[in-house]
Protein backbone atom coordinates (compact mmCIF):
# COMPACT_ATOMS: atom_id res chain seq x y z
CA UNK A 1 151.00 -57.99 7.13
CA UNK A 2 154.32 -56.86 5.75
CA UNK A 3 152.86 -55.59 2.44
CA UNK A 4 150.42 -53.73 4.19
CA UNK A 5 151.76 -51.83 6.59
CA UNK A 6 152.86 -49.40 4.50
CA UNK A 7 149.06 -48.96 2.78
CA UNK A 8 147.97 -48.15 6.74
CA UNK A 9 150.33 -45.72 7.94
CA UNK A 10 149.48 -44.08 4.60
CA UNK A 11 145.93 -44.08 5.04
CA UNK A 12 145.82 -42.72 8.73
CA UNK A 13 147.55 -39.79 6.81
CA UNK A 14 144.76 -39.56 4.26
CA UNK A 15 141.99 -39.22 6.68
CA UNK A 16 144.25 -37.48 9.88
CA UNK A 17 144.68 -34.44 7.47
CA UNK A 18 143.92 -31.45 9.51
CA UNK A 19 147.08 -30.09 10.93
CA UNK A 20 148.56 -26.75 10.73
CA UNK A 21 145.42 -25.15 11.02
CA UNK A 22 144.38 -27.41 7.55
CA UNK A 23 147.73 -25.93 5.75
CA UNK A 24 149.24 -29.78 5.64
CA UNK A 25 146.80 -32.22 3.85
CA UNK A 26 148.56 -34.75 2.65
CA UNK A 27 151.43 -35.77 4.71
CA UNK A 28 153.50 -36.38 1.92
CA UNK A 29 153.51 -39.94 2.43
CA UNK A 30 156.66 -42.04 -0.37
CA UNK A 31 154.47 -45.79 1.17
CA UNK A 32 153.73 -46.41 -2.11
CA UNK A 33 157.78 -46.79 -3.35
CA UNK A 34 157.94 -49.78 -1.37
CA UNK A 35 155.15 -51.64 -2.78
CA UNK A 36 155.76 -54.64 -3.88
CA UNK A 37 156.14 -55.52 -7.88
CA UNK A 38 154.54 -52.94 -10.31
CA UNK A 39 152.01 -51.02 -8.90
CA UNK A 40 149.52 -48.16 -9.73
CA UNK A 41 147.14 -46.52 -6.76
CA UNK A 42 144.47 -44.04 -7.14
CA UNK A 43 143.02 -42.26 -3.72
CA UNK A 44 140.17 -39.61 -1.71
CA UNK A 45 139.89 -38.33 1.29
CA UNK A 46 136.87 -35.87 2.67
CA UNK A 47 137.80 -33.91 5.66
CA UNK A 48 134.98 -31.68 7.14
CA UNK A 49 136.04 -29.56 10.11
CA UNK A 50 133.96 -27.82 12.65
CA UNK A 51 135.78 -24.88 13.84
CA UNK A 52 133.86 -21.83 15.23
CA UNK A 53 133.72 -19.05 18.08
CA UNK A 54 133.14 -16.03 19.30
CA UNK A 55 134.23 -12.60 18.76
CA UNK A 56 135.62 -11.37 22.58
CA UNK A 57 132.86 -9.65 25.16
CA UNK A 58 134.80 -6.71 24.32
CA UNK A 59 133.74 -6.68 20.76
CA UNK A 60 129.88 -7.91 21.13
CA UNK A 61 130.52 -11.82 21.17
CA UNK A 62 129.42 -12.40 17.77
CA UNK A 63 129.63 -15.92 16.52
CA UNK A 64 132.75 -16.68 13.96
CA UNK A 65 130.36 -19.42 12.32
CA UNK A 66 131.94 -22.49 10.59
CA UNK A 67 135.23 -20.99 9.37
CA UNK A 68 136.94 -24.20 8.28
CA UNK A 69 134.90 -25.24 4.80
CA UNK A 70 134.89 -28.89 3.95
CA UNK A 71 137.64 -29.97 1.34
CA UNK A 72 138.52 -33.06 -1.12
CA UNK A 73 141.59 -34.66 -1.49
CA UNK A 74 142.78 -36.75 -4.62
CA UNK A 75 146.04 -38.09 -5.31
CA UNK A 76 147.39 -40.91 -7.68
CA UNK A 77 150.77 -42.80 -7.96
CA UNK A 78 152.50 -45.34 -9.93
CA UNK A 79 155.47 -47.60 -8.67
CA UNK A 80 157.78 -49.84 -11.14
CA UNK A 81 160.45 -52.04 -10.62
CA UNK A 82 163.15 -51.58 -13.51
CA UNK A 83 165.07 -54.56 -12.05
CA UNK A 84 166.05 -56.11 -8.73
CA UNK A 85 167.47 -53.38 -7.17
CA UNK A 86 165.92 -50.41 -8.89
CA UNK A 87 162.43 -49.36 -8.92
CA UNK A 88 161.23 -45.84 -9.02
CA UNK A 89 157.77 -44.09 -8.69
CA UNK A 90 155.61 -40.82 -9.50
CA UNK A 91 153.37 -39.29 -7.30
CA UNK A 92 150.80 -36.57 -7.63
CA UNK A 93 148.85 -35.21 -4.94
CA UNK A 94 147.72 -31.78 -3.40
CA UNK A 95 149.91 -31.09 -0.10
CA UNK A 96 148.65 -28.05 1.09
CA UNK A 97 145.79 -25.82 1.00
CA UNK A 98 143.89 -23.77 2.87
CA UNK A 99 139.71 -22.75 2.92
CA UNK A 100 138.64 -20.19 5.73
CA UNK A 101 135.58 -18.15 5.82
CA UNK A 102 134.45 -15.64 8.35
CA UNK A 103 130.77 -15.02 8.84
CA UNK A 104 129.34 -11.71 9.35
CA UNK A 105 127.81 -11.94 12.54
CA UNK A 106 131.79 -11.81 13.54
CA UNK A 107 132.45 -7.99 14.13
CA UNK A 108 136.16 -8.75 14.79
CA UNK A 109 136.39 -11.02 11.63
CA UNK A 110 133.37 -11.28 9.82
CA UNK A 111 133.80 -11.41 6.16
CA UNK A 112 137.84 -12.51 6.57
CA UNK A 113 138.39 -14.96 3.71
CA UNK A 114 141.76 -17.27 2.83
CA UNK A 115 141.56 -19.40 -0.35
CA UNK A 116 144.84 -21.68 -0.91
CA UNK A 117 145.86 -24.62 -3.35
CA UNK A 118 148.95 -26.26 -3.95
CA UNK A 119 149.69 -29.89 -6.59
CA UNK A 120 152.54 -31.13 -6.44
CA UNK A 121 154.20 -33.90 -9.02
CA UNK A 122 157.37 -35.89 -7.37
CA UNK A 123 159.07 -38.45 -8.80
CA UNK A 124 161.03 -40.93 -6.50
CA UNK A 125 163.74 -43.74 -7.50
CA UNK A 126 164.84 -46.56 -4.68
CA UNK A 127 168.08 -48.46 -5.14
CA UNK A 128 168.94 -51.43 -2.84
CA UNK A 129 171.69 -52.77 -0.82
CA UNK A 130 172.45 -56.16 0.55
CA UNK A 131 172.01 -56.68 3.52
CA UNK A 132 168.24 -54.85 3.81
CA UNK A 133 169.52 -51.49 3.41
CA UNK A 134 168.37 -49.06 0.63
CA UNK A 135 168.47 -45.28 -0.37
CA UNK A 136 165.49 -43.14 -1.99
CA UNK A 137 165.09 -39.92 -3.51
CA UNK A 138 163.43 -37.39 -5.89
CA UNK A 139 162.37 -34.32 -7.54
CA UNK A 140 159.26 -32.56 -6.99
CA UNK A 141 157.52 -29.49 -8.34
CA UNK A 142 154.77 -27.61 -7.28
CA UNK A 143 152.19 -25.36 -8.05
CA UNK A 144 150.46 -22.93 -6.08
CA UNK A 145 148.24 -19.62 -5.66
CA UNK A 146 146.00 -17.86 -3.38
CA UNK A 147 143.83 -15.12 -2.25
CA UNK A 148 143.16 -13.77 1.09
CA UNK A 149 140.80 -11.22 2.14
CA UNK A 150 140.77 -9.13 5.48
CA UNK A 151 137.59 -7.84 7.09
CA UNK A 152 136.38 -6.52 10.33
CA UNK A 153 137.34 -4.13 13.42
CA UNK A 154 140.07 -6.68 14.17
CA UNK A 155 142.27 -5.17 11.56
CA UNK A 156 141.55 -1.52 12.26
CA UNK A 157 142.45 0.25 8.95
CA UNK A 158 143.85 -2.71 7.16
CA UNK A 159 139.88 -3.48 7.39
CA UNK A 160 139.21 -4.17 3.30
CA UNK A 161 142.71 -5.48 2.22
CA UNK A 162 142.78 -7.95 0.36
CA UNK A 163 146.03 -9.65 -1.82
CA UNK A 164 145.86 -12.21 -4.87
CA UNK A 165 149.06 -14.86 -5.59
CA UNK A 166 149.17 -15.82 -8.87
CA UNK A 167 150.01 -19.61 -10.05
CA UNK A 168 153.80 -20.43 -9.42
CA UNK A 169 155.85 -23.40 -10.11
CA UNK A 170 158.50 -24.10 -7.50
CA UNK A 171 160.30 -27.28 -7.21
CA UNK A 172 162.60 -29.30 -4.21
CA UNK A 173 163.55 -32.60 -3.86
CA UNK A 174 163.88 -35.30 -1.22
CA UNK A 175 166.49 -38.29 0.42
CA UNK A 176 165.72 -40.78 2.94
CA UNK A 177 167.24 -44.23 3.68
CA UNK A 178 165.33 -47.21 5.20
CA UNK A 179 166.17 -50.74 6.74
CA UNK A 180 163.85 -53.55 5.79
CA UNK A 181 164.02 -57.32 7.37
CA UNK A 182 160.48 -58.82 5.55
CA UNK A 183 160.75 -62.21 7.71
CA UNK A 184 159.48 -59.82 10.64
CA UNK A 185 157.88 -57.09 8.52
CA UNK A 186 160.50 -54.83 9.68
CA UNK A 187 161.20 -51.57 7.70
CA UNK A 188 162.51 -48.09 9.57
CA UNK A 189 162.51 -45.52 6.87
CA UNK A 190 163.99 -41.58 7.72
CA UNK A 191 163.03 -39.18 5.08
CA UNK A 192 163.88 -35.35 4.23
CA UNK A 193 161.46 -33.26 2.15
CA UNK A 194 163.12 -30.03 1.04
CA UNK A 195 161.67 -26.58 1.23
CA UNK A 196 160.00 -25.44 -1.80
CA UNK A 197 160.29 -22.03 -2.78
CA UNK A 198 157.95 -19.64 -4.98
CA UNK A 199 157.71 -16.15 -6.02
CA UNK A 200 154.69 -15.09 -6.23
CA UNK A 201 153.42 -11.99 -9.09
CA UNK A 202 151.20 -10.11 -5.72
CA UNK A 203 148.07 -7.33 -6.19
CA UNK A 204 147.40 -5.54 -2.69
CA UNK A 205 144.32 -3.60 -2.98
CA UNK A 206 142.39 -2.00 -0.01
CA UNK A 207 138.62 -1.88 -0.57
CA UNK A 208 139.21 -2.52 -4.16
CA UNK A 209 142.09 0.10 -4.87
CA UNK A 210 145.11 -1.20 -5.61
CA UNK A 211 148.05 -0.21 -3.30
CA UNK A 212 150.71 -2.54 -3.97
CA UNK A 213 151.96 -5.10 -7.18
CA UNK A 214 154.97 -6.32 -5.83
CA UNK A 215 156.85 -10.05 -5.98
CA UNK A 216 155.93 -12.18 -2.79
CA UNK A 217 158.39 -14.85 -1.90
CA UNK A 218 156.98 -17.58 0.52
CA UNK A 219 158.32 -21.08 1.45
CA UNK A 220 156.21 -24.19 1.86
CA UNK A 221 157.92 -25.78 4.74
CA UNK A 222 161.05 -28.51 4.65
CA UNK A 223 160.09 -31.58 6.89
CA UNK A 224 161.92 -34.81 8.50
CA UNK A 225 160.25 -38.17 8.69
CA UNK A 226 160.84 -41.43 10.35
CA UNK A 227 158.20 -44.04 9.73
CA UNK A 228 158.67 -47.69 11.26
CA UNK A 229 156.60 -51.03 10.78
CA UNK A 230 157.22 -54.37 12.42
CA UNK A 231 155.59 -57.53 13.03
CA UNK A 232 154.72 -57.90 16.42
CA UNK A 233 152.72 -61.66 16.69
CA UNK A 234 151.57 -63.64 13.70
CA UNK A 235 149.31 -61.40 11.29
CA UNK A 236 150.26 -59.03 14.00
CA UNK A 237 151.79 -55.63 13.03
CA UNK A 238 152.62 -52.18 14.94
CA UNK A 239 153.88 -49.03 12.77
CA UNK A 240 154.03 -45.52 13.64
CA UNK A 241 156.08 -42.17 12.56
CA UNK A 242 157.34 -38.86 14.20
CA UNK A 243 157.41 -35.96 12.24
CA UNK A 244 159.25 -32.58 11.89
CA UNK A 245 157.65 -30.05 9.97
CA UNK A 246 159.25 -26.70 9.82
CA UNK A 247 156.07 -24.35 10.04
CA UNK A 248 157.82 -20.80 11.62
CA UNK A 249 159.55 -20.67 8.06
CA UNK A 250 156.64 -20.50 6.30
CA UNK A 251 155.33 -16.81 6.10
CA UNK A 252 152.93 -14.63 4.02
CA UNK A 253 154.56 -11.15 3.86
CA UNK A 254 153.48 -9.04 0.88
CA UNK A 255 155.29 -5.71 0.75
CA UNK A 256 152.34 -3.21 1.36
CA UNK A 257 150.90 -5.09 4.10
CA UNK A 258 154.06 -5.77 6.33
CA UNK A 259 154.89 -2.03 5.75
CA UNK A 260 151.89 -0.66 6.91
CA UNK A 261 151.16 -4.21 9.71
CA UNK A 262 154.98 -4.32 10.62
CA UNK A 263 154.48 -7.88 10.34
CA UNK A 264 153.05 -10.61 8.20
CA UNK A 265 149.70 -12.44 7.23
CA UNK A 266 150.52 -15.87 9.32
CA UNK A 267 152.79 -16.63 11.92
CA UNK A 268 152.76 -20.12 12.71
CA UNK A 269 155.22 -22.51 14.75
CA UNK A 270 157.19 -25.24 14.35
CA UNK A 271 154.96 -28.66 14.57
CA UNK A 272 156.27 -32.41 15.50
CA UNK A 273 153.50 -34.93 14.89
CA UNK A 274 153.00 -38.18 16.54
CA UNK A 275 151.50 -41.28 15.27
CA UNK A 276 151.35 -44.94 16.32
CA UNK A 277 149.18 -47.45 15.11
CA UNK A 278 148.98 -51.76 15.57
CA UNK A 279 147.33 -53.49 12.23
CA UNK A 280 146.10 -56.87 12.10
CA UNK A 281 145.38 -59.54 9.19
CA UNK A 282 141.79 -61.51 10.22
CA UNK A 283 142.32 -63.66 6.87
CA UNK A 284 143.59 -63.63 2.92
CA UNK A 285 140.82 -60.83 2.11
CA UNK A 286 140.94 -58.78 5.30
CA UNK A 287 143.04 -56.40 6.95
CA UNK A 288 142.32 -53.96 9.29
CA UNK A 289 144.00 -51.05 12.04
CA UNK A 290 143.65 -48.14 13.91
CA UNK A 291 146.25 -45.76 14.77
CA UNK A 292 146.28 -42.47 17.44
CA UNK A 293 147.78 -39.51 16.41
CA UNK A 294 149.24 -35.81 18.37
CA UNK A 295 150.13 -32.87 18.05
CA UNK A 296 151.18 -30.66 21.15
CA UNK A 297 149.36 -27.41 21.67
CA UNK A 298 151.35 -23.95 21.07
CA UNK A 299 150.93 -20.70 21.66
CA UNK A 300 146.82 -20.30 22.40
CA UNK A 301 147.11 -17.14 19.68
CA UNK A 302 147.10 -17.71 16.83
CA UNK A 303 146.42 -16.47 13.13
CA UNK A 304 142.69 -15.97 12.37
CA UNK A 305 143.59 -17.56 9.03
CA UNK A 306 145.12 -20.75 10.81
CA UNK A 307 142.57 -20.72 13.57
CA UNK A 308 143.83 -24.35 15.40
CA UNK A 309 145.97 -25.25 17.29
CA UNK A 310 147.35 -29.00 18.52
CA UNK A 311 145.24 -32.07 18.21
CA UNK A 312 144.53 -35.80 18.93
CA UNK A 313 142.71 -38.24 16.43
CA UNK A 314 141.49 -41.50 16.29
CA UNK A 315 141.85 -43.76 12.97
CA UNK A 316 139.93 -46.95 12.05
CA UNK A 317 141.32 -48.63 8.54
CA UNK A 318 140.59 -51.92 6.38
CA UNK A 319 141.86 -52.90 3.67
CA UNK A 320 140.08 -55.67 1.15
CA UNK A 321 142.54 -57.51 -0.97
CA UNK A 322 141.50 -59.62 -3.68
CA UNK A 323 143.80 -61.14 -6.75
CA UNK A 324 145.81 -57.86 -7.89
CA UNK A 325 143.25 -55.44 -6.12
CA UNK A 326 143.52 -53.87 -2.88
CA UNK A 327 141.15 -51.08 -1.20
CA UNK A 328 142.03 -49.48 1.58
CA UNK A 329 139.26 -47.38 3.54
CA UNK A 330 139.72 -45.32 6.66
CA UNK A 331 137.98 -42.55 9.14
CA UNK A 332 139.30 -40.44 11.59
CA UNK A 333 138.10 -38.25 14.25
CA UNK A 334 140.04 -35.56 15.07
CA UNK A 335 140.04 -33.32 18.57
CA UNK A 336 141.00 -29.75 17.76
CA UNK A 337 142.90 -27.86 20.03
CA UNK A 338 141.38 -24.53 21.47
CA UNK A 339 143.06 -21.08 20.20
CA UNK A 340 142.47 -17.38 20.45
CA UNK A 341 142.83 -15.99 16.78
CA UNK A 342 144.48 -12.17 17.26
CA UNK A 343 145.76 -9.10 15.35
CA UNK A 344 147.22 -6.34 16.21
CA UNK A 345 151.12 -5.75 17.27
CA UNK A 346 151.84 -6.65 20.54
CA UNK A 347 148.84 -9.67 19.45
CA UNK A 348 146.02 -9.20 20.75
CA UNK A 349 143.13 -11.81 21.18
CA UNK A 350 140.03 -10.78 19.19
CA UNK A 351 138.20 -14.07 19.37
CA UNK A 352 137.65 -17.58 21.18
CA UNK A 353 137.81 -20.93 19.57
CA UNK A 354 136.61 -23.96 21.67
CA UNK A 355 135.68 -27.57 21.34
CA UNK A 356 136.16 -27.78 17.63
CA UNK A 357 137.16 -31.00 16.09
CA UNK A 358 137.27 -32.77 12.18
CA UNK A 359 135.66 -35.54 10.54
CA UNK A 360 137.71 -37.44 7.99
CA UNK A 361 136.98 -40.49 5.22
CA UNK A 362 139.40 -41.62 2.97
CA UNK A 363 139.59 -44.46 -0.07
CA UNK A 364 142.20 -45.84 -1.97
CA UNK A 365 142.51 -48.24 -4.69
CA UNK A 366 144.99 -49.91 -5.81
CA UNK A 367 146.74 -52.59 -8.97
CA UNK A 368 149.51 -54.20 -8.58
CA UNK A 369 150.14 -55.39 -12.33
């Protein structure tokens, strides 16, 4: 089980990702640096929420319909040893990203659109230590844009604004150290991911006039991570990770709007995330785990274009290994945590989101050559 632990935390990731309201899809995961030998991995995920409401009584009720629109994930990395000690790898994925739509029976919201996309290219070196000790760390730059588009009596006279990103290329970087003791499948691994900054070129219009083209700086959030394996029984293995993720930096305030709102687009809190997980080997071709993962519910109101808030999934994993090949499948379920998405300053609710939940599936191939 020790070389693939790391292949099923990584996967419960692929398949868990709806958290911060579907910002964070990837997780971010650096499992595939301590691969063993030369290896290349290519993987999907499908993630289909179901998150709907209700406008309030006090606004007619109207359904929100399915505001969270199904999504694909794709990433690929490559890991080489350049001797012993050094090996180094380069990973491109899609970390965040964000795909809400409004219906129009909403009177509050209807017609209230967010459209997000971020890839991101890191590259990672690992140098070892005797004595099972080693240090990591990289470079990563990403790319991002977006449009969001407000509509309905929720927004009052801000009803009609809508505000384009344009692509920008920020970068950040990342450090961690780990532990590893193989003859138990032990590793302990505590990683820092680094804000990454952009500056966005912003259009404000309201109901297709322009009113504002103004630079937009916004922060994708720094994060902490400690991930830890270890062999509990023979072909026996437990592995789980906590994780800091520093979501009340990350805001959305073009000028016009936050003059005219006195606050921003999103307003979201910080989030620690929970997951712990036991795999198991049945023979040389088959692996297999499942894993439970948390996050604690915040303050019930919340942004309409972040309508979630806290959950609790489920994961199931295998992995098939044969010669140099190994796939690794997994599905989650994902319990949704109810919210109240508001506008206004003080907030104000202007809708009710229950019983909503996610569906994920997730593949990964991978070569070690």
């Amino acid at each position: 089980m020790k070389k693939t632990g790391m292949a099923l935390a990584a996967m419960m990731m692929t398949t868990a990702a709806v958290q911060a309201g579907g910002i964070d899809r990837s997780g971010q995961s650096i499992g595939v640096l301590f691969e063993q030998g030369r290896y290349v991995e290519l993987s999907f995920g499908r993630v289909m929420p179901s998150v709907s409401g209700n406008d309030i009584a006090a606004l007619g009720g109207g359904a929100s319909g399915s505001v969270g629109r199904d999504y694909t994930q794709g990433s690929l990395a490559v890991k080489l040893d350049f001797n012993d000690r050094l090996s180094g790898a380069v990973i491109l994925e899609q970390p965040y990203g964000a795909d809400v739509v409004y219906d129009a029976t909403s009177v509050a919201l209807g017609g209230t659109t967010a459209n997000a996309d971020a890839t991101s290219l890191t590259a990672l070196m690992r140098y070892k230590f005797d004595g099972g000790f080693s240090v990591h760390g990289g470079v990563k730059a990403q790319r991002s844009s977006a449009e969001v588009e407000l509509r309905g009596l929720a927004y009052g006279g801000l009803n009609g604004y809508r505000v384009e990103l344009s692509d920008d290329t920020g970068y950040g970087y990342l450090v961690g150290v780990a532990y590893e003791k193989p003859e138990i499948a032990l590793r302990v691994a505590l990683t820092y991911n680094s804000a990454v900054k952009h500056k966005f070129d912003t259009l404000e219009t309201l109901n297709g006039a322009p009113i504002g083209v103004t630079p937009t700086n916004v922060e994708t959030p720094q994060s902490v991570s400690l991930d830890a394996q270890s062999g509990i029984a023979k072909d026996t293995l437990v592995f789980g990770q906590i994780k800091w993720t520093n979501w009340s930096n990350f805001k959305l305030e073009p000028a016009t709007f936050t003059g005219l709102a006195g606050g921003g687009l999103i307003d979201l809190d910080d989030v620690m995330t929970y997951t712990i997980g036991v795999g198991r080997k049945f023979n040389d071709t088959w692996s297999g785990a499942a894993s439970l993962s948390y996050e604690k519910k915040s303050d019930p109101l919340v942004s309409p274009l972040a309508p979630t808030n806290g959950r609790i999934g489920v994961t199931l994993a295998a992995i098939y290994t044969r010669d140099n090949m190994k796939i690794t499948t997994g599905i989650n379920y994902t319990k949704l945590g109810n919210s109240q998405p508001e506008t206004g300053t003080p907030d104000t609710a202007r809708a009710e989101f229950r019983d909503n939940d996610a569906l994920g599936i997730g593949v990964k191939v991978g070569f070690t050559f």
